[in-house]
C-alpha atoms as a PDB file:
ATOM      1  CA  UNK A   1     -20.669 -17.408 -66.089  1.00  0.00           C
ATOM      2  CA  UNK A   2     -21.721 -15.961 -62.876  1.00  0.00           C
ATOM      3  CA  UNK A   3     -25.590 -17.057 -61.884  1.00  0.00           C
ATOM      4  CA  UNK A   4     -27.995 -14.367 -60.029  1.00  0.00           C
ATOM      5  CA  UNK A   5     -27.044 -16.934 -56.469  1.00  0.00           C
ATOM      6  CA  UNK A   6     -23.339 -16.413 -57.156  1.00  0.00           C
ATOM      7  CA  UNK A   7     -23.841 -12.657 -57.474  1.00  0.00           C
ATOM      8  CA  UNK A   8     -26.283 -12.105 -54.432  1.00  0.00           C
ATOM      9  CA  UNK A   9     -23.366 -14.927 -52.160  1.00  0.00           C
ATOM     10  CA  UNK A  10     -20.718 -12.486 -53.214  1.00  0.00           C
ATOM     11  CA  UNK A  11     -22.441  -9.062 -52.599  1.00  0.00           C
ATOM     12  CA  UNK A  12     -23.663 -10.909 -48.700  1.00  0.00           C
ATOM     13  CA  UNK A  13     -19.933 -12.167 -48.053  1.00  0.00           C
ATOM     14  CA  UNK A  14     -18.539  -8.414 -48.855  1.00  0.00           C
ATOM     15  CA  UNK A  15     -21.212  -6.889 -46.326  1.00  0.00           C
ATOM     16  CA  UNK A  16     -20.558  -9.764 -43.632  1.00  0.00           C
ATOM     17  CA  UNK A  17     -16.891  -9.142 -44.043  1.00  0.00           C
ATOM     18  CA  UNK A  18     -17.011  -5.289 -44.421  1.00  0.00           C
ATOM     19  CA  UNK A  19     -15.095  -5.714 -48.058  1.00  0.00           C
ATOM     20  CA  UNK A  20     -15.054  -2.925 -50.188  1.00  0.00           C
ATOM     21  CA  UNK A  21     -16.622  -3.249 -53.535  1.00  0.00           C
ATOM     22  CA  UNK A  22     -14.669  -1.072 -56.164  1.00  0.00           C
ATOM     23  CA  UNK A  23     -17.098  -0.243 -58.934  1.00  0.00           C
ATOM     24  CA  UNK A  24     -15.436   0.325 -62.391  1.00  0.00           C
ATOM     25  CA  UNK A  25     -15.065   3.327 -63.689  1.00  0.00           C
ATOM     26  CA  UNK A  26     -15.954   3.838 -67.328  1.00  0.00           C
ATOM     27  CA  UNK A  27     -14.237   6.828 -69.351  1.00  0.00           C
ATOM     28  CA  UNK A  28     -15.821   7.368 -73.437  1.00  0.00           C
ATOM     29  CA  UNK A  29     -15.387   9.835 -75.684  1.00  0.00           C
ATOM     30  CA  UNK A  30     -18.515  11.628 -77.151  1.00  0.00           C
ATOM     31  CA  UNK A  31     -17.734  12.836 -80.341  1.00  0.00           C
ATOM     32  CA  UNK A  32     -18.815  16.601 -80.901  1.00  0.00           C
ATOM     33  CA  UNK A  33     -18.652  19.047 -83.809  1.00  0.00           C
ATOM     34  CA  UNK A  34     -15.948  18.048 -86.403  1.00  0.00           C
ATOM     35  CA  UNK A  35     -13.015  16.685 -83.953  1.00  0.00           C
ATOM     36  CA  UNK A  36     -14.089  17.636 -80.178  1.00  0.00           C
ATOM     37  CA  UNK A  37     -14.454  14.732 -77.695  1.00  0.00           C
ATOM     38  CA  UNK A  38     -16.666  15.279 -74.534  1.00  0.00           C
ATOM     39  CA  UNK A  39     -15.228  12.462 -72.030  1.00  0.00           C
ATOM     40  CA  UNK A  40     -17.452  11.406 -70.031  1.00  0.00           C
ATOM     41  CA  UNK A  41     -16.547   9.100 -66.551  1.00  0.00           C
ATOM     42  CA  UNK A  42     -19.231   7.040 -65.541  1.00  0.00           C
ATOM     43  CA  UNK A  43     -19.707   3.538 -62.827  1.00  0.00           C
ATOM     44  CA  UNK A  44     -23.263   2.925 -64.753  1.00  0.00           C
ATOM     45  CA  UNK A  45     -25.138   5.192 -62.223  1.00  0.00           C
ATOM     46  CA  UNK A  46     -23.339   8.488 -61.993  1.00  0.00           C
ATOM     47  CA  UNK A  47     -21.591  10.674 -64.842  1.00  0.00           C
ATOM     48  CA  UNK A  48     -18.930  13.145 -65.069  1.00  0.00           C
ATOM     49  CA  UNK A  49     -19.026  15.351 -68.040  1.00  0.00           C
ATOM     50  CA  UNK A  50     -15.339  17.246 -68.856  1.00  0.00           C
ATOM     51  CA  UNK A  51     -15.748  20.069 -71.368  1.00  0.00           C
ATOM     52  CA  UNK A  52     -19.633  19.935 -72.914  1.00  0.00           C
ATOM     53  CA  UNK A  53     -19.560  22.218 -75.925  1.00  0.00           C
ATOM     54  CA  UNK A  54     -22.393  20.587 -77.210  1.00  0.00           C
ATOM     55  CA  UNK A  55     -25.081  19.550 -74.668  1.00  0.00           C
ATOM     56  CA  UNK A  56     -26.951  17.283 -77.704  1.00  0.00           C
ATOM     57  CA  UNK A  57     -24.289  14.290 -77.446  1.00  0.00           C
ATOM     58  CA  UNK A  58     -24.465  14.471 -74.001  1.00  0.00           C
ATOM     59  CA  UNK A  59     -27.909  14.379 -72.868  1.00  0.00           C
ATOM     60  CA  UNK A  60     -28.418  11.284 -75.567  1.00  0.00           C
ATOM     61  CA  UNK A  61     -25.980   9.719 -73.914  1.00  0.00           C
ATOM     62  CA  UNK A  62     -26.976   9.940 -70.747  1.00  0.00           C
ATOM     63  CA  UNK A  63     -30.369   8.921 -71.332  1.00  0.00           C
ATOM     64  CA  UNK A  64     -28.997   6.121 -73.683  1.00  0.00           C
ATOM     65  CA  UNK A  65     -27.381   4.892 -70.544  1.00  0.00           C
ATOM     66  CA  UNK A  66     -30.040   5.243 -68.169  1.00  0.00           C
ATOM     67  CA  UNK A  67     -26.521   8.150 -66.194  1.00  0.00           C
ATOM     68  CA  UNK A  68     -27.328  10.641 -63.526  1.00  0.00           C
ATOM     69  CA  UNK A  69     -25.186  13.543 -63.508  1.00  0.00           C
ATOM     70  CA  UNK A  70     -22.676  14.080 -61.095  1.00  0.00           C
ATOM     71  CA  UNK A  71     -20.461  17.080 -61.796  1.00  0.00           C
ATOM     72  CA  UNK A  72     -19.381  19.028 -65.354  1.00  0.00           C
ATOM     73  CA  UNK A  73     -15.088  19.847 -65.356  1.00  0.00           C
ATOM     74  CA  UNK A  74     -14.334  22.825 -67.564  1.00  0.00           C
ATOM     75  CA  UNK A  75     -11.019  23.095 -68.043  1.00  0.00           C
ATOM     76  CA  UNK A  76     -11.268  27.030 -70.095  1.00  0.00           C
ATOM     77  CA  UNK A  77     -13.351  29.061 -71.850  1.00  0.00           C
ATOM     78  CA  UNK A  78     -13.915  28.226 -75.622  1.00  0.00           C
ATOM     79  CA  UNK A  79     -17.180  27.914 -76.571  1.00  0.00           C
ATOM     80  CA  UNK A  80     -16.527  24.739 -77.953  1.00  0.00           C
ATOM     81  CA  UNK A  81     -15.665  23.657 -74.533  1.00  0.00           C
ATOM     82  CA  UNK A  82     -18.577  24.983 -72.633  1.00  0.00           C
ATOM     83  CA  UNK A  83     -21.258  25.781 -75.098  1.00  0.00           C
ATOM     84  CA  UNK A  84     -24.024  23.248 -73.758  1.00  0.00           C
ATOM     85  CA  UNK A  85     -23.139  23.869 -70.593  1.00  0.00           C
ATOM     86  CA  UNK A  86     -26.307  25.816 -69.552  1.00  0.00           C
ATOM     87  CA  UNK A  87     -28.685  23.316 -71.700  1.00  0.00           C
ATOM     88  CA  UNK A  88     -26.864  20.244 -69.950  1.00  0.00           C
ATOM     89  CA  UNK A  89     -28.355  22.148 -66.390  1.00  0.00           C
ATOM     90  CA  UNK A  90     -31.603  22.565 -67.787  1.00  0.00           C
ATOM     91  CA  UNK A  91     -31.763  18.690 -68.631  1.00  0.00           C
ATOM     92  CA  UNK A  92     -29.766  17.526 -65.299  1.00  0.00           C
ATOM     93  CA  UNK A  93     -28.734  20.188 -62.543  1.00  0.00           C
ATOM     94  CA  UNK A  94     -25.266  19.312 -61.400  1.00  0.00           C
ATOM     95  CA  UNK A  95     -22.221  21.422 -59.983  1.00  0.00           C
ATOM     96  CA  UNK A  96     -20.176  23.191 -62.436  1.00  0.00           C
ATOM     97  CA  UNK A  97     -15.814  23.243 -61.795  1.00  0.00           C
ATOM     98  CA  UNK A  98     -14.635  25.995 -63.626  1.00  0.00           C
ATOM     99  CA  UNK A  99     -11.012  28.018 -63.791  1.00  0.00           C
ATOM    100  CA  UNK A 100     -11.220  31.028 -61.383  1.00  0.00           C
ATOM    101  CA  UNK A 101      -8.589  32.998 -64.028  1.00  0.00           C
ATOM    102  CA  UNK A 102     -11.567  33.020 -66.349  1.00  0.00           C
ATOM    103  CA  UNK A 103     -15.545  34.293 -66.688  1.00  0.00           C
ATOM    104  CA  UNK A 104     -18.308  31.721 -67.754  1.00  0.00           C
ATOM    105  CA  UNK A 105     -22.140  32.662 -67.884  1.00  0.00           C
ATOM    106  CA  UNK A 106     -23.108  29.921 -65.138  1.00  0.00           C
ATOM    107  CA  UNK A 107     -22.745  29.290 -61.609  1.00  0.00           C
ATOM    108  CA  UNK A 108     -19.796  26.952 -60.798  1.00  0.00           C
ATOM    109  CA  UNK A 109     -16.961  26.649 -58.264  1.00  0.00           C
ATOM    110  CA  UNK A 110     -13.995  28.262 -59.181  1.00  0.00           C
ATOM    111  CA  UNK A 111     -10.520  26.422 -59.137  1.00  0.00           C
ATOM    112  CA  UNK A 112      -7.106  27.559 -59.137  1.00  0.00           C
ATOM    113  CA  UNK A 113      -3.243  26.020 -59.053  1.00  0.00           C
ATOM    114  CA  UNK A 114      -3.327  23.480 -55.952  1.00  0.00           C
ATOM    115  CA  UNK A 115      -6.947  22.939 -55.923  1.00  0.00           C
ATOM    116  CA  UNK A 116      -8.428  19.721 -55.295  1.00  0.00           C
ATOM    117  CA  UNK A 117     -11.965  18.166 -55.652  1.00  0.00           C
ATOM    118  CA  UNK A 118     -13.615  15.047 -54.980  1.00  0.00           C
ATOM    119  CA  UNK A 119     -16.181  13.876 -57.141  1.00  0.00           C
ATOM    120  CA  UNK A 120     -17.298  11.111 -54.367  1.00  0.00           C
ATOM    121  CA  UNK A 121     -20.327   9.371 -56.749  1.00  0.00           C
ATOM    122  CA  UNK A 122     -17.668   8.278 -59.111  1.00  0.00           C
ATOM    123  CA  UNK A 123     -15.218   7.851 -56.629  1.00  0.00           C
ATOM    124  CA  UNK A 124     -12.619   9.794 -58.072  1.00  0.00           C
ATOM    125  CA  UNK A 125     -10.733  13.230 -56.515  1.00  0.00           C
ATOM    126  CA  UNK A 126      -8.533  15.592 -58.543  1.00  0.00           C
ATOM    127  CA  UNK A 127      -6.129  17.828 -58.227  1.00  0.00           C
ATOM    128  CA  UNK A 128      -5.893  21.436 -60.692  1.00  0.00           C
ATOM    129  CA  UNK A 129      -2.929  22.451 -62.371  1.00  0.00           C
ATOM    130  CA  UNK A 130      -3.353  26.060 -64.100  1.00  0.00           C
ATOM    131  CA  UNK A 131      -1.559  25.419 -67.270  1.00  0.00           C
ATOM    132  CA  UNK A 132      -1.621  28.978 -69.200  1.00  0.00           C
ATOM    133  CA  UNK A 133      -0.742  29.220 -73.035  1.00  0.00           C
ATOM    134  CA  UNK A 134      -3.292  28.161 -74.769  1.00  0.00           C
ATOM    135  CA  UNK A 135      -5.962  30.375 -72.962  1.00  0.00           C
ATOM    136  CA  UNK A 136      -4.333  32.593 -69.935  1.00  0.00           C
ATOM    137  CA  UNK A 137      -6.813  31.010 -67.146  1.00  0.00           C
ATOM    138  CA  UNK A 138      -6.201  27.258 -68.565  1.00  0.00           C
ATOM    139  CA  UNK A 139      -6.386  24.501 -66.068  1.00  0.00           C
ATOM    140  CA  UNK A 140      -6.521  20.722 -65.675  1.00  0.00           C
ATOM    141  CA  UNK A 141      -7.997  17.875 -63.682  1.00  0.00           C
ATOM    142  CA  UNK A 142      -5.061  15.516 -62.688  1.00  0.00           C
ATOM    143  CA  UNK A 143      -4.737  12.440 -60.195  1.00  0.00           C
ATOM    144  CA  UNK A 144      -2.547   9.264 -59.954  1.00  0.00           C
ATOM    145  CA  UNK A 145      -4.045   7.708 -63.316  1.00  0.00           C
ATOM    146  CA  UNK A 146      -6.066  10.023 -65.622  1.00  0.00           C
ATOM    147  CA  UNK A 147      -4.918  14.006 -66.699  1.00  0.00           C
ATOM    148  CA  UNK A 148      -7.810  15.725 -68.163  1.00  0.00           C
ATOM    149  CA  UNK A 149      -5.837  18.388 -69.805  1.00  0.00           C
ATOM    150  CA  UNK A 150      -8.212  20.060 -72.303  1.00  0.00           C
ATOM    151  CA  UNK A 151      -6.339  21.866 -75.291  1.00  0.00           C
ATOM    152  CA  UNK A 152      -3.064  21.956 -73.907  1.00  0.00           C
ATOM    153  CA  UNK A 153      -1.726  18.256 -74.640  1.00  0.00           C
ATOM    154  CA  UNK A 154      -2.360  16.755 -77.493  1.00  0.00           C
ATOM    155  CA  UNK A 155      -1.519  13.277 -79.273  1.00  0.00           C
ATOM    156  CA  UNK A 156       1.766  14.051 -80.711  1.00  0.00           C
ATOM    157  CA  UNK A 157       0.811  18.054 -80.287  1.00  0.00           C
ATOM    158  CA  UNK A 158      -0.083  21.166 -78.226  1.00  0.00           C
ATOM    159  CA  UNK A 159      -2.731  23.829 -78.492  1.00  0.00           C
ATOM    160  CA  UNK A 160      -2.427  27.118 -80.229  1.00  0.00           C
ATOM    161  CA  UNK A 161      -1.087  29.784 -78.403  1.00  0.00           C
ATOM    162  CA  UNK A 162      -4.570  32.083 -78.830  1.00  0.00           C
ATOM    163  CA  UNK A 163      -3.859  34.206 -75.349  1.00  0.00           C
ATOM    164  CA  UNK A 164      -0.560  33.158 -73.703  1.00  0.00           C
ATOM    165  CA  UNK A 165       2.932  32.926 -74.553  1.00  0.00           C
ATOM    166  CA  UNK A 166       5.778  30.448 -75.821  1.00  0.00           C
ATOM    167  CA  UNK A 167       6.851  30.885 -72.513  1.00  0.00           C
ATOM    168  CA  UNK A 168       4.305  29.802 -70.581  1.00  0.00           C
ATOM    169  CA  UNK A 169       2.913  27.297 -72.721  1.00  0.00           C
ATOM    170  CA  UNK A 170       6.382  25.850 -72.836  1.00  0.00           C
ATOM    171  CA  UNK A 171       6.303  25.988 -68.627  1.00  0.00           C
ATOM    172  CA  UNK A 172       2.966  24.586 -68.830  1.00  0.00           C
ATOM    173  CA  UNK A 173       4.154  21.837 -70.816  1.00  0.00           C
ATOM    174  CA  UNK A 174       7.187  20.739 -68.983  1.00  0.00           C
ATOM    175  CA  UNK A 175       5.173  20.425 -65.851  1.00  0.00           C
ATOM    176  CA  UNK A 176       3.252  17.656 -67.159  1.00  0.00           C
ATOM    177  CA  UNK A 177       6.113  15.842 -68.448  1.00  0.00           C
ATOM    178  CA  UNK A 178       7.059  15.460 -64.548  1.00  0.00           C
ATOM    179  CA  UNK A 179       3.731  13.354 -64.438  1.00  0.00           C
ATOM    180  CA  UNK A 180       4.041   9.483 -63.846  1.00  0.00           C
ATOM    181  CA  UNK A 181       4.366   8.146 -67.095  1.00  0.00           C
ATOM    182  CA  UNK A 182       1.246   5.655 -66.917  1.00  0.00           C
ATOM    183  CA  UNK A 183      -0.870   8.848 -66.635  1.00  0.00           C
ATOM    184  CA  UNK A 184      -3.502   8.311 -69.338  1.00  0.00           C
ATOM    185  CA  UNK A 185      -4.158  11.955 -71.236  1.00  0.00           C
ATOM    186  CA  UNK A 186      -7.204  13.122 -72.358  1.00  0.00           C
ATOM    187  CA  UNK A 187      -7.329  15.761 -74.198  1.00  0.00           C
ATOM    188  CA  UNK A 188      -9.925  17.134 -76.378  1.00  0.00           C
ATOM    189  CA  UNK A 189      -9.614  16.662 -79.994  1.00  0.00           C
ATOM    190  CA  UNK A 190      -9.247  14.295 -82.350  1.00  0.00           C
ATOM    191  CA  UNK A 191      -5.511  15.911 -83.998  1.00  0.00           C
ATOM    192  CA  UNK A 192      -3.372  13.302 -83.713  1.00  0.00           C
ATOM    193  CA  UNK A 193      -2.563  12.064 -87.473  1.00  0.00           C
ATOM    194  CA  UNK A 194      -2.284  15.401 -88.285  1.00  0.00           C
ATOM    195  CA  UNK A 195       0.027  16.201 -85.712  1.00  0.00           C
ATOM    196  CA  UNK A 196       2.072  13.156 -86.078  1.00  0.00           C
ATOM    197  CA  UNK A 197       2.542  14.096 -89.817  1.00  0.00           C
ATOM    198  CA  UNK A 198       3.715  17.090 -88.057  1.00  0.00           C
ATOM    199  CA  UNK A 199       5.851  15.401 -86.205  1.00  0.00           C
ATOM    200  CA  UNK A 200       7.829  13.436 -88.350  1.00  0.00           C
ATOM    201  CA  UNK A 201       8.718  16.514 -90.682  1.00  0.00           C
ATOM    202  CA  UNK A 202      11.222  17.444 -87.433  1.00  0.00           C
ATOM    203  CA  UNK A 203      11.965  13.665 -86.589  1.00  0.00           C
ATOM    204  CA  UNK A 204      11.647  11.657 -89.449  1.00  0.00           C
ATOM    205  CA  UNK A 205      13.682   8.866 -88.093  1.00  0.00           C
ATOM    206  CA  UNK A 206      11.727   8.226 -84.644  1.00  0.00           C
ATOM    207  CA  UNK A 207      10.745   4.670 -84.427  1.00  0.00           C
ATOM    208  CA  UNK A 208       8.333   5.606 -81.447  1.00  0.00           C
ATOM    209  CA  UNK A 209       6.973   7.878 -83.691  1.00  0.00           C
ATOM    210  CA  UNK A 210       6.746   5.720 -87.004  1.00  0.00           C
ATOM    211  CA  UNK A 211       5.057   3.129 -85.099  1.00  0.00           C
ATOM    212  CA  UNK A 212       2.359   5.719 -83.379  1.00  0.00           C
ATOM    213  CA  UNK A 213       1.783   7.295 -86.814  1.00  0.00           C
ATOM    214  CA  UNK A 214       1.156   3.031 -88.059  1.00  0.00           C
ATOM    215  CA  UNK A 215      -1.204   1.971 -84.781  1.00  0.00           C
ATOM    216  CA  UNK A 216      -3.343   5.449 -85.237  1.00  0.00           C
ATOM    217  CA  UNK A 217      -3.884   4.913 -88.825  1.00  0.00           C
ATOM    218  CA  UNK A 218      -5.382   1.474 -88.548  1.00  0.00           C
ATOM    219  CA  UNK A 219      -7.171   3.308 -85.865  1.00  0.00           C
ATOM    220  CA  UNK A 220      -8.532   6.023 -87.925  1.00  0.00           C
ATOM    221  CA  UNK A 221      -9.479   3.941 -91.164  1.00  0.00           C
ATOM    222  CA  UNK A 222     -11.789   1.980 -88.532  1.00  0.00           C
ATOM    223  CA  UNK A 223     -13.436   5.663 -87.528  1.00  0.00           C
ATOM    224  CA  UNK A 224     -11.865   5.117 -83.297  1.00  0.00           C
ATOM    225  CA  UNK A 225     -10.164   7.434 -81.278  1.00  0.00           C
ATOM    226  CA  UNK A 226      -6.809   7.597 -80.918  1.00  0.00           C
ATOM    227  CA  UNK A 227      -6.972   8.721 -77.466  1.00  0.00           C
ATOM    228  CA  UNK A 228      -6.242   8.319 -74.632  1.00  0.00           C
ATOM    229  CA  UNK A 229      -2.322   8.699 -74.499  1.00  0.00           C
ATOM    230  CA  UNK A 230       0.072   8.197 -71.441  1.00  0.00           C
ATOM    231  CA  UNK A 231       2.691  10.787 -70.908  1.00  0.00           C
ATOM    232  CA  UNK A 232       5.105   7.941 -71.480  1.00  0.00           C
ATOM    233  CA  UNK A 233       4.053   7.862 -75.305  1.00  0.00           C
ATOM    234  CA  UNK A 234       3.884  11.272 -75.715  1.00  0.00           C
ATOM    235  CA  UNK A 235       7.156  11.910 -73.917  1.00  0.00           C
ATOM    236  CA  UNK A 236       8.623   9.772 -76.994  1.00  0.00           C
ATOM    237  CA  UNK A 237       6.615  10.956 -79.670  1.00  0.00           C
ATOM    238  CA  UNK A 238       5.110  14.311 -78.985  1.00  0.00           C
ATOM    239  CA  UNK A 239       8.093  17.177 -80.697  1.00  0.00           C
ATOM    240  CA  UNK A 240       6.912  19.784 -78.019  1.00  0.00           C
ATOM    241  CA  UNK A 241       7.827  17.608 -75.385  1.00  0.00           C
ATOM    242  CA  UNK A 242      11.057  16.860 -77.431  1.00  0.00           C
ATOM    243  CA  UNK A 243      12.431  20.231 -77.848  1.00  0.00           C
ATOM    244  CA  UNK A 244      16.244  19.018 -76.597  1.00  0.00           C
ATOM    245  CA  UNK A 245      16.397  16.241 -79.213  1.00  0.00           C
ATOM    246  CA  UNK A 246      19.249  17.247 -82.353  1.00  0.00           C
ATOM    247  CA  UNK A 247      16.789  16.089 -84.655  1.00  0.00           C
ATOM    248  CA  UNK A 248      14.233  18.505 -83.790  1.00  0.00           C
ATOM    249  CA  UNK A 249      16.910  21.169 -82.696  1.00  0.00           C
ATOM    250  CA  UNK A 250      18.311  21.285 -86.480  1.00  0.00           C
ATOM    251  CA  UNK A 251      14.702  21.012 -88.231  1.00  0.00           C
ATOM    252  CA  UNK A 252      12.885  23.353 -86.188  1.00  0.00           C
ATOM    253  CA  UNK A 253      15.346  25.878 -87.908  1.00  0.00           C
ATOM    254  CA  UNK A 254      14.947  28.200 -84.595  1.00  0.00           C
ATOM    255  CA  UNK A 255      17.082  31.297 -84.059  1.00  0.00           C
ATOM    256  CA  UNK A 256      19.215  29.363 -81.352  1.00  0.00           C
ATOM    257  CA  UNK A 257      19.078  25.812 -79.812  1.00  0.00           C
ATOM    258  CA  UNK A 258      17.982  26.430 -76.010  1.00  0.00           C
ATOM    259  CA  UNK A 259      14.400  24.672 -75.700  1.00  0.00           C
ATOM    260  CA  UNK A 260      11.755  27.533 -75.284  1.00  0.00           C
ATOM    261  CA  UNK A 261      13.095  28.910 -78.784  1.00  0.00           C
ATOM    262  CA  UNK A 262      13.036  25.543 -80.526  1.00  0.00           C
ATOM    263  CA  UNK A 263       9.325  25.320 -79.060  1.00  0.00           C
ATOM    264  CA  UNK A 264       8.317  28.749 -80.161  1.00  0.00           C
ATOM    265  CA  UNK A 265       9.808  27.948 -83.560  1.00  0.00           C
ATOM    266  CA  UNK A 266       8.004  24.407 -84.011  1.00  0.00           C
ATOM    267  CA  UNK A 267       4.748  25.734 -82.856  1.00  0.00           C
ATOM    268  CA  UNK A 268       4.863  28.883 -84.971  1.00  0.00           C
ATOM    269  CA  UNK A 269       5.646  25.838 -87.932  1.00  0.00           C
ATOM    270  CA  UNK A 270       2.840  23.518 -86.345  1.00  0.00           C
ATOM    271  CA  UNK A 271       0.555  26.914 -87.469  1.00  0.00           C
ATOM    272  CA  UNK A 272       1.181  27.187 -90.869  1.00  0.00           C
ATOM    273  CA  UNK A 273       1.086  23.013 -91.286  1.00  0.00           C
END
């Protein structure tokens, strides 16, 4: 166990030496309403709040952890994504990142396709990938490790289409698959036994699948998240990123077998599950 001497050597040799000290970088889930999560990035001094629909959670947290805000991410419009938003300022003012294809009631930076921030108190810069389908002005928060992709990846899933079209959400889709596969998704809510039930309707006989559906129920009984994913895991278990597979081709029952119609018909079945 480190002593107080050991610590205070250390830190003097890395200032002598001009060594870099990396602090960690914590990412938790705050649960909100009945299946949201509000990740929140923190190094024990500064936070980064993605998607605050509920400001309560957040501000408990924060104070719980003694967390200065840094910086909110929205990555679209639903209130459930940016509905404490305004009470979150009034507890800790911050700058807002926000899609320019949409309109929010607070003052933020708008980002589009190609974008790129640094959050430089958590030491962390991202780049924005508009991802219509879901909403038409969707976007996400991507670097070399994390994808904060809101509701258009899920575990084993995708988001309703409420605004765009098979089409894009399909394009939207198949750009993150091109991600490196240790990217760890985050997406906001908690859908993935439910989708993986889904899932295994089309492609009963995935053992990727059988053993996600296993490792999230003993996660579930035990009231944890199931997330975050990689885009290697959901590349082998998530249908929508599947679409070519003959198992999902033939259940999918889709009016012919090229990929954007076997997406449109498993999400219009995803609907009505």
């Amino acid at each position: 166990m480190l002593t107080q001497v050991t610590i205070l050597c250390y830190l003097l040799h890395c200032y002598v030496n001009k060594t870099t000290i990396k602090i960690m970088l914590n990412i938790i889930p705050i649960p909100a309403f009945d299946d949201n999560y509000i990740w929140l990035l923190h190094n024990a001094r500064y936070a980064v709040v993605v998607d605050p629909g509920d400001a309560r959670p957040v501000i408990e947290t924060l104070d719980k952890l003694h967390l200065e805000l840094a910086a909110i991410l929205i990555t679209h419009h639903h209130n459930d994504h940016v509905g404490g938003v305004n009470t979150l300022l009034a507890h800790q003012a911050a700058p807002v990142y926000a899609p320019r294809y949409e309109t929010f009631n607070f003052k933020h930076t708008p980002l589009g396709e190609g974008d790129e921030i640094t959050l430089p108190e958590i030491a962390q810069s991202f780049r924005i990938m508009w991802l219509p389908g879901h909403t038409l002005g969707h976007i996400a928060y991507v670097n070399d490790e994390y994808l904060f992709c809101g509701d258009t990846l899920f575990g084993a899933g995708c988001g309703r289409l409420f605004e765009g079209t098979p089409a894009q959400m399909q394009n939207s889709l198949q750009r993150l698959k091109t991600l490196a596969l240790g990217t760890k998704v985050f997406c906001t809510h908690e859908y993935t036994a439910k989708n993986i039930a889904f899932a295994l309707t089309v492609e009963p006989e995935n053992i990727d699948l059988l053993d996600r559906k296993q490792l999230v129920d003993k996660l579930r009984i035990r009231r944890l998240p199931s997330l975050p994913s990689t885009i290697e895991l959901e590349l082998k278990t998530n249908p929508f990123l599947r679409c070519s597979q003959v198992a999902i081709v033939k259940n999918a029952h889709s009016e012919s077998s090229d990929e954007l119609s076997v997406f449109t018909a498993l999400r219009t079945l995803r609907n009505h599950y």
